[in-house]
Protein backbone atom coordinates (compact mmCIF):
# COMPACT_ATOMS: atom_id res chain seq x y z
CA UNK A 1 11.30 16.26 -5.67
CA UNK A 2 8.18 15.01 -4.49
CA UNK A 3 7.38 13.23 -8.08
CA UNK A 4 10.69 11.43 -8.28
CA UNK A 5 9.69 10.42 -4.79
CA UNK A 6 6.37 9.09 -5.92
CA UNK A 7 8.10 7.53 -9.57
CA UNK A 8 11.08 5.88 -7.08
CA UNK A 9 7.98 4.46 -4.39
CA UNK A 10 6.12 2.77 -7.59
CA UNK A 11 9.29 1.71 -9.14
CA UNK A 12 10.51 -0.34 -5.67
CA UNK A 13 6.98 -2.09 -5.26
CA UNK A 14 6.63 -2.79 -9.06
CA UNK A 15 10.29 -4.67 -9.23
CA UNK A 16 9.49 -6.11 -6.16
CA UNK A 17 5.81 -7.28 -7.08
CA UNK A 18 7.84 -8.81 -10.35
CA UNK A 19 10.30 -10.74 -8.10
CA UNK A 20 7.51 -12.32 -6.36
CA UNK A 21 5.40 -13.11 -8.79
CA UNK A 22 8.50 -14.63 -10.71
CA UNK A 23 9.05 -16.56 -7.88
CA UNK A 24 5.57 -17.91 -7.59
CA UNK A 25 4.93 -18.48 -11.28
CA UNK A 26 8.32 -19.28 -12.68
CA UNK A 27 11.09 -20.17 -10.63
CA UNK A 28 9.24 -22.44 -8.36
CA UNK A 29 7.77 -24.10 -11.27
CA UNK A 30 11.29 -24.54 -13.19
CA UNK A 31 12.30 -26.04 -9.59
CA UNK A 32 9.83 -28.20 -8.98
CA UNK A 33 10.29 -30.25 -12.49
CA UNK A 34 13.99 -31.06 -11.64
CA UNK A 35 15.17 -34.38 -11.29
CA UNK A 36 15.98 -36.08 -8.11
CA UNK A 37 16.78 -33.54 -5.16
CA UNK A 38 17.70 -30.51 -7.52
CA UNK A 39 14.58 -28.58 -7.20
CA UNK A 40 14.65 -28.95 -2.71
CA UNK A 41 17.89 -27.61 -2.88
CA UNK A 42 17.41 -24.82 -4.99
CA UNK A 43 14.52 -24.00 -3.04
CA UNK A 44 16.76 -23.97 -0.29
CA UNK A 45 19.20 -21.84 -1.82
CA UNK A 46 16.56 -19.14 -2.75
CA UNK A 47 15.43 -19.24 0.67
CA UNK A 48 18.92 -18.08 1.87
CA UNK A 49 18.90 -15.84 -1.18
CA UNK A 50 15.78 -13.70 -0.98
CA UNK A 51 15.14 -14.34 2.57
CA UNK A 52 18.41 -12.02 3.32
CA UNK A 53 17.29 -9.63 0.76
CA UNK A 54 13.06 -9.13 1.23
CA UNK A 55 12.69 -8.09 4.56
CA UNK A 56 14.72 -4.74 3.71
CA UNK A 57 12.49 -4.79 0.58
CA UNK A 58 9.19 -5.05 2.00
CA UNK A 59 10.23 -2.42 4.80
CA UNK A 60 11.79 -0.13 2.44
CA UNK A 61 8.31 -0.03 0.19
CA UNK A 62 6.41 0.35 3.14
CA UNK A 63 8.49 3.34 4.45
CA UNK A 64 8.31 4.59 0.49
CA UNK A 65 5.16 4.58 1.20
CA UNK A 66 4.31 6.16 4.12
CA UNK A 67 6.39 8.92 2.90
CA UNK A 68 4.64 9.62 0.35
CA UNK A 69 1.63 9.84 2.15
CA UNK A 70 2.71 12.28 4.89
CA UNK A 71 4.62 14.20 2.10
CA UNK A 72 1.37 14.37 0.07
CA UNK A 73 -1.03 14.50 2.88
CA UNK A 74 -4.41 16.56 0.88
CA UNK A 75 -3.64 15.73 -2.16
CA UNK A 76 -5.77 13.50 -4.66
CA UNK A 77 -4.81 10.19 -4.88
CA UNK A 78 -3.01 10.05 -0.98
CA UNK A 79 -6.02 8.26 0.09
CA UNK A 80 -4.98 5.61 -2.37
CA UNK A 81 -1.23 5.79 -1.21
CA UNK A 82 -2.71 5.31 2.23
CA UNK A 83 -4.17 1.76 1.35
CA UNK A 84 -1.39 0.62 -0.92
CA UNK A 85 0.77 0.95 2.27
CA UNK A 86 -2.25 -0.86 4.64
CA UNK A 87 -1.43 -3.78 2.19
CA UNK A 88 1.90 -3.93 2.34
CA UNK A 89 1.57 -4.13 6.34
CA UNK A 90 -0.46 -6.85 5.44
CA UNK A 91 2.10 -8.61 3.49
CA UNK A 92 4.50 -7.96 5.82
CA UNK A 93 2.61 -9.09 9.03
CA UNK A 94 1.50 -12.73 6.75
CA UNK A 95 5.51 -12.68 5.88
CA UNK A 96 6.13 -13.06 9.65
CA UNK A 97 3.36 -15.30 11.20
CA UNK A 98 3.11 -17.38 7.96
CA UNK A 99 5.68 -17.42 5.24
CA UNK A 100 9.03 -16.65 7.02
CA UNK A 101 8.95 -19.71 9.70
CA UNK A 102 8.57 -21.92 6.58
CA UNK A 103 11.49 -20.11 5.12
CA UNK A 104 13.56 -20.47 8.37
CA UNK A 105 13.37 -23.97 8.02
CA UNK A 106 13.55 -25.26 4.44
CA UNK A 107 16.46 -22.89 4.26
CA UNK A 108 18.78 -25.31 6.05
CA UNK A 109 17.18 -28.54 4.38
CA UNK A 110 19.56 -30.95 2.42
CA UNK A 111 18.41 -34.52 1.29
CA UNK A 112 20.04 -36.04 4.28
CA UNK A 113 18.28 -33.87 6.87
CA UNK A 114 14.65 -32.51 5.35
CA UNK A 115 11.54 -34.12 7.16
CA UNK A 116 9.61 -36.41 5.69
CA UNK A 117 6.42 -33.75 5.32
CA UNK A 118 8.97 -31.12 3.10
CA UNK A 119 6.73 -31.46 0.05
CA UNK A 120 3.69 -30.16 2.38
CA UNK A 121 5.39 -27.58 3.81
CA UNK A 122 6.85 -26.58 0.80
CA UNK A 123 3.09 -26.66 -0.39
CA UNK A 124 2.10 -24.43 2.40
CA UNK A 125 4.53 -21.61 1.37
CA UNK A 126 3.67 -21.34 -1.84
CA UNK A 127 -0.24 -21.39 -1.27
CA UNK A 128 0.90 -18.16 1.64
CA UNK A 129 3.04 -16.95 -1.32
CA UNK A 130 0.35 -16.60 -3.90
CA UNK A 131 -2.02 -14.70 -1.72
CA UNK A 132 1.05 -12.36 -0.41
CA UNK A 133 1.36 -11.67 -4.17
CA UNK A 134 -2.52 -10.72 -4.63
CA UNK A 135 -1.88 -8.00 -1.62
CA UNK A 136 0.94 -6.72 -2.92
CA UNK A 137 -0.02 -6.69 -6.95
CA UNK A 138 -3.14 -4.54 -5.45
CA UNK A 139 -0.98 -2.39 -3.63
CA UNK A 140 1.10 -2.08 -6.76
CA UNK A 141 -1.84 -0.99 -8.54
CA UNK A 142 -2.78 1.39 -5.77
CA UNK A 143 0.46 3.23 -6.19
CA UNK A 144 0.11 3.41 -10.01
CA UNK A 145 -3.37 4.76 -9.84
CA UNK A 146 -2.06 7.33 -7.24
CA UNK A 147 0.58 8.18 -9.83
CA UNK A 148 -1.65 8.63 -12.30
């Protein structure tokens, strides 16, 4: 039980580490080289998208997480579990000071009502994005190592 505990914890971080990094490599790329308003609004859409869907995510790994730590307290490679979940408070605590209040508000952004600095902000996210995807590609790697 305990190793489809540890397989299932490294499985929900990995797909989720593959989102996120698909989101700050790909899709936001493919968005950004659409014509006219195209890419804003399907930026906007995402937001609603994933923004209802990560926080459960990035809770859920963390609690995977801690888990597996208590439930493997002594054993080699918990110290490593015990980090990977440090960094995913860390992602979580930069989701909610930095990233999410970005979210919040290009979520409800059309053409007609978007301020004029939407291309900043927008800017700002993804710079917060990229270094939430560093933390949580080591903590990733943390759990595989542990696994291993």
């Amino acid at each position: 039980m305990f190793t489809a505990l540890e397989v299932f914890t490294t499985m929900v971080v990995g797909l989720m580490v593959g989102v996120e990094f698909s989101v700050a490599f790909v899709v936001n790329r493919i968005l950004d080289a659409l014509p006219g308003d195209n890419g804003q609004l399907g930026r906007a859409h995402g937001g609603r998208m994933l923004g209802a869907v990560m926080p459960f995510w990035y809770i859920g790994s963390l609690v995977l997480c801690a888990v597996w730590a208590v439930a493997g307290w002594g054993d080699p490679g918990t110290g490593l579990v015990v980090v990977a979940a440090a960094l995913l408070v860390v992602s979580v605590v930069m989701s909610l000071l930095l990233l999410v209040p970005i979210n919040n508000r290009s979520k409800t952004w059309t053409p007609e009502n978007r301020p004029d600095d939407w291309k900043e902000q927008a800017n700002r996210w993804d710079r917060f994005h990229y270094v939430r995807v560093a933390v949580i590609i080591a903590a990733f790697t943390l759990l595989a190592a542990a696994l291993a």
